[in-house]
N, C-alpha and C. Protein backbone atom coordinates (compact mmCIF):
# COMPACT_ATOMS: atom_id res chain seq x y z
N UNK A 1 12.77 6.70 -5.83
CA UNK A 1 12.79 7.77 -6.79
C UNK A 1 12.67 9.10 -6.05
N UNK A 2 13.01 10.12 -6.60
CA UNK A 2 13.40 11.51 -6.23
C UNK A 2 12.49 12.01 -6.73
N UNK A 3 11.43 13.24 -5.44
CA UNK A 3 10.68 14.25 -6.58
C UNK A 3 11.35 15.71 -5.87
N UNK A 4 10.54 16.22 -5.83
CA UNK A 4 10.47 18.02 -5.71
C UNK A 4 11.09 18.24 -3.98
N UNK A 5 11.84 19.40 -4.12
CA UNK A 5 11.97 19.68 -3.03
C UNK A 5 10.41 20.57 -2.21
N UNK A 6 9.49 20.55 -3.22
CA UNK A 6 8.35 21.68 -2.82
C UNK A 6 7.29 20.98 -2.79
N UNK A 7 6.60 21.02 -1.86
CA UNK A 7 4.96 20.29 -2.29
C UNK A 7 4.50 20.02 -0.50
N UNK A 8 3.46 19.38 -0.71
CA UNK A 8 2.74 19.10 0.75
C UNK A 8 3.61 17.90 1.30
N UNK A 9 3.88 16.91 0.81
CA UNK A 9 4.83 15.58 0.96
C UNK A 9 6.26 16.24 0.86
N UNK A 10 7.11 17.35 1.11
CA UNK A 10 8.47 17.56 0.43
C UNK A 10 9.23 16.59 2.11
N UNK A 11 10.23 16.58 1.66
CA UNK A 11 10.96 15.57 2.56
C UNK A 11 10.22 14.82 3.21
N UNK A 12 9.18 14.06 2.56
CA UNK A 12 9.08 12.71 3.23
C UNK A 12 9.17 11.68 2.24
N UNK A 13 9.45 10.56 3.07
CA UNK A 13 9.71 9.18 2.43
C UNK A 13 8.49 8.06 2.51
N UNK A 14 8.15 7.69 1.16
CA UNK A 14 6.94 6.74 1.38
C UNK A 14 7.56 5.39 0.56
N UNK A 15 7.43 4.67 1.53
CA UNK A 15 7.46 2.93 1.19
C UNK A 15 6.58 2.70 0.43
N UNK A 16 6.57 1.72 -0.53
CA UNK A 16 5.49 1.06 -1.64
C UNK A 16 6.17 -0.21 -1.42
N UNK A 17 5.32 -1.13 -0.48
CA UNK A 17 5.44 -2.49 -0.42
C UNK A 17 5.06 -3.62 -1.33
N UNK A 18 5.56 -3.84 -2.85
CA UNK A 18 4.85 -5.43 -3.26
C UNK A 18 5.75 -5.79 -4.45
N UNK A 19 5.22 -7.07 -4.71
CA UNK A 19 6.07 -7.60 -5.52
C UNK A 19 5.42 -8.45 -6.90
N UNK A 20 5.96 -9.35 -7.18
CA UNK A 20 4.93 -9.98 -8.69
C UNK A 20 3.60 -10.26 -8.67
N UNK A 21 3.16 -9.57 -9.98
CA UNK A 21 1.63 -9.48 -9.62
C UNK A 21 0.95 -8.49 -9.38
N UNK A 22 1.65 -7.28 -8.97
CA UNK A 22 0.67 -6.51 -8.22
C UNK A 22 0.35 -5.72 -9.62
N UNK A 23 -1.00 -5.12 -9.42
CA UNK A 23 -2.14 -4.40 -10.89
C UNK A 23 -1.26 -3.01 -10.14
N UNK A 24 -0.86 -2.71 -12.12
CA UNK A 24 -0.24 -1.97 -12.41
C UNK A 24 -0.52 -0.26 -12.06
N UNK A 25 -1.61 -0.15 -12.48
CA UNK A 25 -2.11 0.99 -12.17
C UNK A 25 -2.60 1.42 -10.36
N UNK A 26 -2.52 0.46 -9.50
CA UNK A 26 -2.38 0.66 -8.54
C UNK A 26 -0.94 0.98 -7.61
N UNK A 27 0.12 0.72 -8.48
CA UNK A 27 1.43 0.59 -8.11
C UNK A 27 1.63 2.47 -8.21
N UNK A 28 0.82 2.40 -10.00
CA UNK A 28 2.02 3.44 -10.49
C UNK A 28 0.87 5.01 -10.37
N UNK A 29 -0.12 4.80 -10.44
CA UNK A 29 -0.79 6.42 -9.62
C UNK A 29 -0.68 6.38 -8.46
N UNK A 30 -0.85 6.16 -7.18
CA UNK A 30 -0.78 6.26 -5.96
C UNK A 30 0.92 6.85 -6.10
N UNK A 31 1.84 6.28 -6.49
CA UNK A 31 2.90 6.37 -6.62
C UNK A 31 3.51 7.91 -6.79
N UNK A 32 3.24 7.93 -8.12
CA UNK A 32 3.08 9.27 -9.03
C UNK A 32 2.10 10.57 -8.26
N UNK A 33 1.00 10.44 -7.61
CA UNK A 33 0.61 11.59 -6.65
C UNK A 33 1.70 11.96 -5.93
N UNK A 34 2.30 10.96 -4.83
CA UNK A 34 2.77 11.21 -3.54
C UNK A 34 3.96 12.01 -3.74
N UNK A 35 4.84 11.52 -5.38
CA UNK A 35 6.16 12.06 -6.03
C UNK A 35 5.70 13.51 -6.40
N UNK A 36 4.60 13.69 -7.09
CA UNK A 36 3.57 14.93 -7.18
C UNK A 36 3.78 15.80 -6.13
N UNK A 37 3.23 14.96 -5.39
CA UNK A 37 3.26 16.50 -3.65
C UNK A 37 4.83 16.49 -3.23
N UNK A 38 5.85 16.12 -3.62
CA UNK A 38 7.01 16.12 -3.46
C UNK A 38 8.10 15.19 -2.35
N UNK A 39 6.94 13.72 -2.45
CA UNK A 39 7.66 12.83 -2.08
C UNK A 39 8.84 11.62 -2.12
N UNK A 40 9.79 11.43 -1.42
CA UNK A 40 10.47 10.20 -2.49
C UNK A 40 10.00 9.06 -1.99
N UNK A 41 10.16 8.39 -3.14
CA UNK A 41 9.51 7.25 -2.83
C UNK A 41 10.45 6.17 -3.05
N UNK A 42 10.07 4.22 -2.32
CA UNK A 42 11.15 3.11 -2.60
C UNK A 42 10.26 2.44 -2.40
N UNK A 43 10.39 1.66 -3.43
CA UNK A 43 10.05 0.45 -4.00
C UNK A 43 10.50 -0.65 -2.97
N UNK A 44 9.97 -1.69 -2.20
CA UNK A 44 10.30 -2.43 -1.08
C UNK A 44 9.62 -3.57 -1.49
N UNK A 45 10.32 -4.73 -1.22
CA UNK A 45 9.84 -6.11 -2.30
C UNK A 45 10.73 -6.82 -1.81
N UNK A 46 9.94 -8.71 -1.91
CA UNK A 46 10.68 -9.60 -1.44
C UNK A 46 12.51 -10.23 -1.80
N UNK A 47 12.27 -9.57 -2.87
CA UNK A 47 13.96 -9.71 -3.22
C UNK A 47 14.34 -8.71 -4.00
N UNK A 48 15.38 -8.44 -4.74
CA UNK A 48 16.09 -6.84 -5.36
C UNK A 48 15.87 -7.28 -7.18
N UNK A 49 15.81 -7.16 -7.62
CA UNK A 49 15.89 -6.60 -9.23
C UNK A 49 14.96 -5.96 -9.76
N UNK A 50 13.60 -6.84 -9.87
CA UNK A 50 12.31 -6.02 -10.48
C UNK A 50 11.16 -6.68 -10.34
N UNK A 51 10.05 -5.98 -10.07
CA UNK A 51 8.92 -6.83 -10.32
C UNK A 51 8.37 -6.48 -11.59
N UNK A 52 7.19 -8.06 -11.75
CA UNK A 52 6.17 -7.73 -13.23
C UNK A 52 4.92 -7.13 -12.29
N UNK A 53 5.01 -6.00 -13.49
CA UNK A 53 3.01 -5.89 -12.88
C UNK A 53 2.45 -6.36 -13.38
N UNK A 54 0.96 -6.35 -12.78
CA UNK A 54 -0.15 -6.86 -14.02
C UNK A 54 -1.26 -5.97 -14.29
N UNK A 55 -1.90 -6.12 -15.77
CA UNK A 55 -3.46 -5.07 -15.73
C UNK A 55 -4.08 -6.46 -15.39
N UNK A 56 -5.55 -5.91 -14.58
CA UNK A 56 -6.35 -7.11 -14.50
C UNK A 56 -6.00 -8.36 -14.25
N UNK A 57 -4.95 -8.40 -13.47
CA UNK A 57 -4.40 -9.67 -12.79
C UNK A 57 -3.74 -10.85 -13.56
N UNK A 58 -4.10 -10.78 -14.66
CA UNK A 58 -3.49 -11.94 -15.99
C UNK A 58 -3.07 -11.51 -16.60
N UNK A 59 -3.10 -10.26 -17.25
CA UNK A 59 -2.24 -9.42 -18.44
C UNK A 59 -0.55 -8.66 -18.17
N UNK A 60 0.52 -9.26 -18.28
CA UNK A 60 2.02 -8.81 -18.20
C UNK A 60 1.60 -7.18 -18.51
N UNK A 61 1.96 -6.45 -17.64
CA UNK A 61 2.26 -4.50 -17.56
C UNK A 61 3.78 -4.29 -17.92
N UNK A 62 4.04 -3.36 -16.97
CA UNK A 62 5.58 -3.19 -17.10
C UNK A 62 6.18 -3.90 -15.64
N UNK A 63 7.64 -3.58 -15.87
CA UNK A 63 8.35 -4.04 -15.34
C UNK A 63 8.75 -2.91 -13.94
N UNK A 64 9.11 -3.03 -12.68
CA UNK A 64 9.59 -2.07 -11.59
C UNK A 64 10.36 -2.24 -11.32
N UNK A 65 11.64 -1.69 -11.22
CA UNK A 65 12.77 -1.74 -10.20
C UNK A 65 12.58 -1.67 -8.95
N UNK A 66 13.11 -2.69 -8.34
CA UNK A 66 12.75 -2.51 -6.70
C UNK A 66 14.47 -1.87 -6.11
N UNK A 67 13.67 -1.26 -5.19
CA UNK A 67 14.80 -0.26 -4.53
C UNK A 67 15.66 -0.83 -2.91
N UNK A 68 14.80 -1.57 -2.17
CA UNK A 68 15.36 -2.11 -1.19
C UNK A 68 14.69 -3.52 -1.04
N UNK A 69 15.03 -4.26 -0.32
CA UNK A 69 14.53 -5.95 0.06
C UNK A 69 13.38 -5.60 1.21
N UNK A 70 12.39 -5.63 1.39
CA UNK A 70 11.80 -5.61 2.69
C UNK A 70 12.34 -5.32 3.66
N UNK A 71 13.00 -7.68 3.95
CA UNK A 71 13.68 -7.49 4.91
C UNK A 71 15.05 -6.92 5.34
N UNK A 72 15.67 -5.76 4.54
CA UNK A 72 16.26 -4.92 5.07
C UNK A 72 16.21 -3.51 5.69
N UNK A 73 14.74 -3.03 5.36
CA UNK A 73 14.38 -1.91 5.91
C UNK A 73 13.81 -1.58 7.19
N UNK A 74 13.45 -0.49 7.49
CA UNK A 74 13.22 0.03 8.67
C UNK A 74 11.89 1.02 8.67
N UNK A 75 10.99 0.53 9.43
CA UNK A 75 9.85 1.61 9.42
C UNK A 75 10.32 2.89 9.80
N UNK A 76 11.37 2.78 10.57
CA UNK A 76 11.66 4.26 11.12
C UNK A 76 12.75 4.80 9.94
N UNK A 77 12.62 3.99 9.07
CA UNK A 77 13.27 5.35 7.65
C UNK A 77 11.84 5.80 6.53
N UNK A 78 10.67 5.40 7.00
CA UNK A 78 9.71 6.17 6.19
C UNK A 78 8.73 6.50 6.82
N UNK A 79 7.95 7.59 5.94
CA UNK A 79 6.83 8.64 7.00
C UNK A 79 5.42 7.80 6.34
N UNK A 80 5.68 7.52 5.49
CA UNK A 80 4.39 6.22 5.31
C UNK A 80 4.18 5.13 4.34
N UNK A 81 3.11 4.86 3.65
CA UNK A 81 3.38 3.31 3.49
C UNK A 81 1.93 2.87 2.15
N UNK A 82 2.68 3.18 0.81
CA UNK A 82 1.71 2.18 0.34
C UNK A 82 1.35 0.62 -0.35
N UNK A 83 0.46 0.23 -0.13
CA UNK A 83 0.38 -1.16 -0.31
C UNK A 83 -0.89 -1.60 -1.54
N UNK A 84 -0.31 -1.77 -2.71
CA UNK A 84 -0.86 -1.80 -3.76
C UNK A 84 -1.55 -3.03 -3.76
N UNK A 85 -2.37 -3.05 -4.66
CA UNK A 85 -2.96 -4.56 -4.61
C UNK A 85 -2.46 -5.41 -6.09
N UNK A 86 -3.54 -6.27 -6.82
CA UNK A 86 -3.41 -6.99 -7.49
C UNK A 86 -3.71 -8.28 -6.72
N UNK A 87 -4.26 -9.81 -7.08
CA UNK A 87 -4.36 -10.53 -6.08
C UNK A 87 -2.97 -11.47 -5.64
N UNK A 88 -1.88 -11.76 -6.65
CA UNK A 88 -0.50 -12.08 -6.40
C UNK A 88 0.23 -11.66 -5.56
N UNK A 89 -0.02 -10.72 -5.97
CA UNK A 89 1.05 -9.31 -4.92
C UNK A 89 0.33 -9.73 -3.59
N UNK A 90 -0.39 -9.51 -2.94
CA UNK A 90 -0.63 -9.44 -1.50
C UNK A 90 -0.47 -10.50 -1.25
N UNK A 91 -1.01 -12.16 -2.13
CA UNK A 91 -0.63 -13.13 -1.65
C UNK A 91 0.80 -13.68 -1.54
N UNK A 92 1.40 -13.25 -2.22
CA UNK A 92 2.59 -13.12 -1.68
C UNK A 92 3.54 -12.92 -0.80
N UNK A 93 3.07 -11.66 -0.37
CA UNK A 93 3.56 -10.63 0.79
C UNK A 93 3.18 -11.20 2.19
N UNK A 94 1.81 -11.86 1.70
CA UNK A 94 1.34 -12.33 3.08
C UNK A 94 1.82 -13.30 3.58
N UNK A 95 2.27 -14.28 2.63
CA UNK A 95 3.27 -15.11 2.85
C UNK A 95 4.81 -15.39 3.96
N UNK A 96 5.21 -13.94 3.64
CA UNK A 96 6.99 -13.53 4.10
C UNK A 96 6.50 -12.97 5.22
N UNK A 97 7.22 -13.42 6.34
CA UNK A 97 7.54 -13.00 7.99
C UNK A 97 7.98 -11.73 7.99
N UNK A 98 8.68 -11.53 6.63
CA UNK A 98 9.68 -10.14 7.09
C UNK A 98 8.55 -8.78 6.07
N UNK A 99 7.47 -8.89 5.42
CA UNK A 99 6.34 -8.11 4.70
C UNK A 99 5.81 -7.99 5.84
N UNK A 100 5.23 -9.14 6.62
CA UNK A 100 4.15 -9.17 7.95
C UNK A 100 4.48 -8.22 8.51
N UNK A 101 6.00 -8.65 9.05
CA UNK A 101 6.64 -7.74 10.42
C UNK A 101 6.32 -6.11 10.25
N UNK A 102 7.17 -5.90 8.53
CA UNK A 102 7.15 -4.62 8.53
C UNK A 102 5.72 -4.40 8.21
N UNK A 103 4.83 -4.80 7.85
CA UNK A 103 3.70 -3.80 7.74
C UNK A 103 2.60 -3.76 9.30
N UNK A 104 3.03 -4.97 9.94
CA UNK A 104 2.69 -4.86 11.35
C UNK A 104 2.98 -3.54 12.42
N UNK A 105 4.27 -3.47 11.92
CA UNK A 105 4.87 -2.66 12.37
C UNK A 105 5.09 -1.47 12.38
N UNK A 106 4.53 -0.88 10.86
CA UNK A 106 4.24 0.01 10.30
C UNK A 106 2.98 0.59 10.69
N UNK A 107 1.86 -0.17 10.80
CA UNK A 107 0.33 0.05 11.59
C UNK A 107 0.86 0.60 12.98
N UNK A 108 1.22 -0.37 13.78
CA UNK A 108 1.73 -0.30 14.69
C UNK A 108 2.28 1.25 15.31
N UNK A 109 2.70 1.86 14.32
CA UNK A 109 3.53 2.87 14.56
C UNK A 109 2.52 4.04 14.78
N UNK A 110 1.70 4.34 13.90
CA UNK A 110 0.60 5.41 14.11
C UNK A 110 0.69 6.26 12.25
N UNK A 111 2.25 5.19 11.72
CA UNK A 111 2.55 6.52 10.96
C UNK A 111 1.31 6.03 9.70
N UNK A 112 0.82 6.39 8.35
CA UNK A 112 -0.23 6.28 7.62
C UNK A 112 0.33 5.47 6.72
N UNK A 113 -0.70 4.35 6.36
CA UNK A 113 -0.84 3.63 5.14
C UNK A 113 -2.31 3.47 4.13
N UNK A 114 -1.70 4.05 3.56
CA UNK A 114 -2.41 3.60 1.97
C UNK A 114 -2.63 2.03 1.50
N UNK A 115 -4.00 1.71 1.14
CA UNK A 115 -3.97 0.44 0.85
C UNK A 115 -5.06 0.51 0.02
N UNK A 116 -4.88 -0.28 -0.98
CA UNK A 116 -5.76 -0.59 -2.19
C UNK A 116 -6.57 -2.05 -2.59
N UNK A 117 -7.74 -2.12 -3.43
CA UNK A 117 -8.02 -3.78 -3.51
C UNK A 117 -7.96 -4.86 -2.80
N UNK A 118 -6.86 -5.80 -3.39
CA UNK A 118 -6.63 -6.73 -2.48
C UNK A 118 -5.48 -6.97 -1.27
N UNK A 119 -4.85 -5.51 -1.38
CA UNK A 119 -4.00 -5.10 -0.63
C UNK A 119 -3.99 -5.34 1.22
N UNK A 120 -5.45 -5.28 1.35
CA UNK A 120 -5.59 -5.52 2.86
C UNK A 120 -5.09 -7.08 3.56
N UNK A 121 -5.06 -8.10 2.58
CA UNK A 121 -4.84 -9.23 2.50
C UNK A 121 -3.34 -9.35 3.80
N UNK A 122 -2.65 -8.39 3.65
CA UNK A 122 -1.18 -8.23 4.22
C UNK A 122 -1.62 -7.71 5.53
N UNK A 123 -2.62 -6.36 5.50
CA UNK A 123 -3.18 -6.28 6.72
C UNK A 123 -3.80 -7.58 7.37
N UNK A 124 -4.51 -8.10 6.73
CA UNK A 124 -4.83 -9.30 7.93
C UNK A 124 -4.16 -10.26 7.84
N UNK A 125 -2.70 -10.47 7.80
CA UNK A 125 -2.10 -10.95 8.13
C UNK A 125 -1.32 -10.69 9.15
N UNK A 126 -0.87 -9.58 9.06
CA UNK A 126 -0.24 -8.48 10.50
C UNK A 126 -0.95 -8.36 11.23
N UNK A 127 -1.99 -9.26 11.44
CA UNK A 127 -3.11 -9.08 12.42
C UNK A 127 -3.80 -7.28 13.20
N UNK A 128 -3.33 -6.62 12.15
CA UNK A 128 -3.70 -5.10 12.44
C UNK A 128 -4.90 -4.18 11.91
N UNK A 129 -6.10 -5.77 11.73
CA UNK A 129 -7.28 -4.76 11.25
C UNK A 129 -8.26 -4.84 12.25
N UNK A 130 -8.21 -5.64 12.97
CA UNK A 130 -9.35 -5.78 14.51
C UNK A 130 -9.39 -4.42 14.84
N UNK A 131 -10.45 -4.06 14.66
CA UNK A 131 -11.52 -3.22 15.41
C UNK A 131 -11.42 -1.81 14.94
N UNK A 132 -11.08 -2.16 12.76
CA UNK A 132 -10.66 -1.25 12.53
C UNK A 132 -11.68 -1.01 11.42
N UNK A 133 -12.31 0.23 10.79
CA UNK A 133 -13.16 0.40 9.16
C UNK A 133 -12.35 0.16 8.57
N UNK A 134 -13.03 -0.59 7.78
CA UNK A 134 -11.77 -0.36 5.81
C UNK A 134 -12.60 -0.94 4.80
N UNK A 135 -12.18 -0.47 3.07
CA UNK A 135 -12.94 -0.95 2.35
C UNK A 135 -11.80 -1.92 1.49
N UNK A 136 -12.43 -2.98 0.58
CA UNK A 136 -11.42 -3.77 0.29
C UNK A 136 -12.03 -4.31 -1.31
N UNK A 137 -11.22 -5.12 -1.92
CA UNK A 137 -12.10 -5.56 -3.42
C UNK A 137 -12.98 -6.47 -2.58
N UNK A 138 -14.14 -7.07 -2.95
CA UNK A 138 -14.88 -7.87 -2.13
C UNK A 138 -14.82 -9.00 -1.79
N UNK A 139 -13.55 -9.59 -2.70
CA UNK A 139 -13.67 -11.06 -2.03
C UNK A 139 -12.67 -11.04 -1.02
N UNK A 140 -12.10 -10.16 -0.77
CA UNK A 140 -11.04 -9.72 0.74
C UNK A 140 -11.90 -9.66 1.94
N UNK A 141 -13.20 -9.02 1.44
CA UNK A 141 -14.10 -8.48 3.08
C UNK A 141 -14.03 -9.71 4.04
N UNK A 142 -14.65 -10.59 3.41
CA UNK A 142 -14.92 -12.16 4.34
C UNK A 142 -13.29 -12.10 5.37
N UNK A 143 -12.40 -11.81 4.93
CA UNK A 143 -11.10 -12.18 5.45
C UNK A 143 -10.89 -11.08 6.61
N UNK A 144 -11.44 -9.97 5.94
CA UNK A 144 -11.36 -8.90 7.35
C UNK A 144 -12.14 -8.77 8.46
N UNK A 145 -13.49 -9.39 7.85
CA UNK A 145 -14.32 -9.86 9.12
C UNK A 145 -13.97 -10.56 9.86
N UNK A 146 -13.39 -12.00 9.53
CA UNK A 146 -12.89 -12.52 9.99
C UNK A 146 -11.93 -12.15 11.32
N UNK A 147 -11.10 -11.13 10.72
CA UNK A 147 -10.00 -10.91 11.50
C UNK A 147 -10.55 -9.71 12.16
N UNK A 148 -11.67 -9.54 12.73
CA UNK A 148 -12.22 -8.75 13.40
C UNK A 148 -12.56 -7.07 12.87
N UNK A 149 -11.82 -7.04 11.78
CA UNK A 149 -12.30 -5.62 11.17
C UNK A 149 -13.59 -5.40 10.63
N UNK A 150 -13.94 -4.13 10.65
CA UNK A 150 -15.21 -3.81 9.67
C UNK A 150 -14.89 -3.45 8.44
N UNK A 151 -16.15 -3.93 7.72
CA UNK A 151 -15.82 -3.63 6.11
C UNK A 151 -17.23 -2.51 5.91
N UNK A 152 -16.87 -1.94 4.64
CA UNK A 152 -17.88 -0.80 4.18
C UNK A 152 -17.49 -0.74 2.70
N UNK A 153 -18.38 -0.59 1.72
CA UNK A 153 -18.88 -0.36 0.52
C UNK A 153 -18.65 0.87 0.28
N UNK A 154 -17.46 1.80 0.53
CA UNK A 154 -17.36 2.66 -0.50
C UNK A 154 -15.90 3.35 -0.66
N UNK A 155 -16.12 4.43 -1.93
CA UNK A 155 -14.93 4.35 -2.42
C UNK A 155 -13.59 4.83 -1.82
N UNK A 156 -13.72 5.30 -0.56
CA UNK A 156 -12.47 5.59 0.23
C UNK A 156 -12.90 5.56 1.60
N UNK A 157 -12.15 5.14 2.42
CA UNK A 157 -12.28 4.87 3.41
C UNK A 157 -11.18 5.42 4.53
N UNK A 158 -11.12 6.24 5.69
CA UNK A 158 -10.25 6.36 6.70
C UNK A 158 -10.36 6.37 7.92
N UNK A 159 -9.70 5.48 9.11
CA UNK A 159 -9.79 4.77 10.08
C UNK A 159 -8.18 5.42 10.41
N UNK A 160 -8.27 6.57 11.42
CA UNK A 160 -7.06 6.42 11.90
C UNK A 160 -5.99 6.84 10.82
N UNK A 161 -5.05 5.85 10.55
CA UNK A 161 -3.79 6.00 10.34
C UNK A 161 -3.93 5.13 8.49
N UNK A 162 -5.30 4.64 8.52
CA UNK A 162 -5.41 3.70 7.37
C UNK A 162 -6.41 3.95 6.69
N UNK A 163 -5.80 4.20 5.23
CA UNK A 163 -6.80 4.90 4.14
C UNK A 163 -6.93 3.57 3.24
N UNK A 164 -8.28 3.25 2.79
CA UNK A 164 -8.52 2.24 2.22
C UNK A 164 -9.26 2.69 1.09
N UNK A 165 -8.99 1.82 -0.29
CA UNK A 165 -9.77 2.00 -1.46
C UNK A 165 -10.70 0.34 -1.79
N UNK A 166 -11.39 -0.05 -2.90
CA UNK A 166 -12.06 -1.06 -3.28
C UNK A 166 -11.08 -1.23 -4.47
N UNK A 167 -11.20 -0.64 -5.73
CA UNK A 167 -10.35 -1.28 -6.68
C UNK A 167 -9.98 0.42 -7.50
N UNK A 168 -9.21 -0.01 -8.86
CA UNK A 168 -8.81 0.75 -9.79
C UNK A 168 -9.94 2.05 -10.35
N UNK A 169 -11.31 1.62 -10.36
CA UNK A 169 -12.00 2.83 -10.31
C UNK A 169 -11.94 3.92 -9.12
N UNK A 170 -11.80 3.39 -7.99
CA UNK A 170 -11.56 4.49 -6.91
C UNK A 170 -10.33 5.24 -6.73
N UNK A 171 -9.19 5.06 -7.48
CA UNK A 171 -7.72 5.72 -7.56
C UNK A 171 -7.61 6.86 -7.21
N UNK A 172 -9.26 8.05 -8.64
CA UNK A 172 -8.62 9.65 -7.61
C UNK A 172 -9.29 9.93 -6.57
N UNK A 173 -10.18 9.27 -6.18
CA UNK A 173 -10.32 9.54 -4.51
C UNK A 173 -9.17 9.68 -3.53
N UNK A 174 -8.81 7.81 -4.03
CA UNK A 174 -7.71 7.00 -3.13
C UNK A 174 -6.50 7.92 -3.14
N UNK A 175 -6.29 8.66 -3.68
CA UNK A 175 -5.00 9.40 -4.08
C UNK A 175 -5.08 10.76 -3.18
N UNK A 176 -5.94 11.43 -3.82
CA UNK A 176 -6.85 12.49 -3.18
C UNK A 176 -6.28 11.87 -1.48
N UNK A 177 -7.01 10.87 -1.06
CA UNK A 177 -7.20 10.64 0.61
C UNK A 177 -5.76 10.49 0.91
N UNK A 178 -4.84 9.63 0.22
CA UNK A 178 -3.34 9.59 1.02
C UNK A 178 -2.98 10.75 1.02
N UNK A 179 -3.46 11.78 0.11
CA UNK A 179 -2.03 12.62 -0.11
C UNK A 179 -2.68 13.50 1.10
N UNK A 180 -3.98 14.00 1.53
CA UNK A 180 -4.52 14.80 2.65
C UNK A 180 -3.81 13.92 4.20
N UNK A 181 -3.77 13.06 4.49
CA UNK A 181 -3.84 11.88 4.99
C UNK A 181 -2.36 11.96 5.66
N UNK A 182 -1.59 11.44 4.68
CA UNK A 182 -0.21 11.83 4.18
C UNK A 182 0.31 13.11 4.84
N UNK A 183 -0.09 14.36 4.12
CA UNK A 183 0.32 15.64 4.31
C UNK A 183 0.12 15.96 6.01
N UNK A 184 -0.31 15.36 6.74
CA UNK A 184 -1.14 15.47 8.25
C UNK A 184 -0.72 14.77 8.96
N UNK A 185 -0.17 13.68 8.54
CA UNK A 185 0.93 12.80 9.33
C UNK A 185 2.24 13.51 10.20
């Protein structure tokens, strides 16, 4: 989607990585800020037509058009990267070689990602949270410890290149932090 030629984000491009499942309101404010500060944004998902969202993980939301396949994109066509949660959506993602790669790859890069709830789930799969802060919904933490990251209890979190939220109550922080975050990239 197309926003403003004017704002703190104007010509940049932000990826939104997920697919069925992911909680709705994490998709679509994070979204809606970044278009706000005058970013465009694409929808990036395991295959092309649309995803379902969900409220609260069981309840059908709306529907998204997805804009490119994952595995056809390129980190080096966006300036950053958000990764919504819901618990489907990440398990999903975490699933596909070609979600891993690119969000591996995407860490990797230095350039900034946004990540929400259960969203980190993809991070520790890209093996890119070792020896990193982040906050996560809580039954994710165990998984980031695991994978060598630190976890912390509150509502926004930034490490570097990676802005982390807990859930849907933390949004205008979380929003607030990409778009500073974002704009500095």
């Amino acid at each position: 989607m197309n926003s403003s030629d004017t704002g703190p984000l104007a010509s940049r491009r932000v990826a939104i990585l997920a697919t069925d499942g992911v909680e709705e309101v994490e998709l679509v404010e994070p979204r809606r800020a970044v278009e706000r500060a005058g970013a465009e944004t694409r929808l990036l998902s395991l295959s092309s037509g649309e995803i379902q969202a969900m409220n609260s993980d069981v309840n059908p939301a709306g529907k998204h058009h997805v804009d490119q396949v994952v595995a056809d994109a390129s980190v080096d066509d966006f300036d950053a990267l958000l990764l919504p949660g819901g618990t489907t959506n990440p398990d999903h993602l975490r699933q596909d070689s070609d979600a891993v790669a690119f969000v591996r790859d995407f860490v990797s890069s230095g350039r900034p990602v946004g990540v929400i709830c259960h969203g980190p789930w993809t991070l520790v799969e890209a093996d890119v949270v070792r020896d990193r802060t982040l906050t996560s919904y809580p039954s994710v933490r165990t998984d980031i410890r695991n994978a060598g990251g630190t976890v912390v209890d509150q509502e926004v979190v930034i490490d570097r290149n990676l802005v982390s939220s807990r859930n849907p109550g933390d949004l205008p922080a979380f929003c607030d932090a990409v778009l500073d975050v974002f704009s500095r990239a």
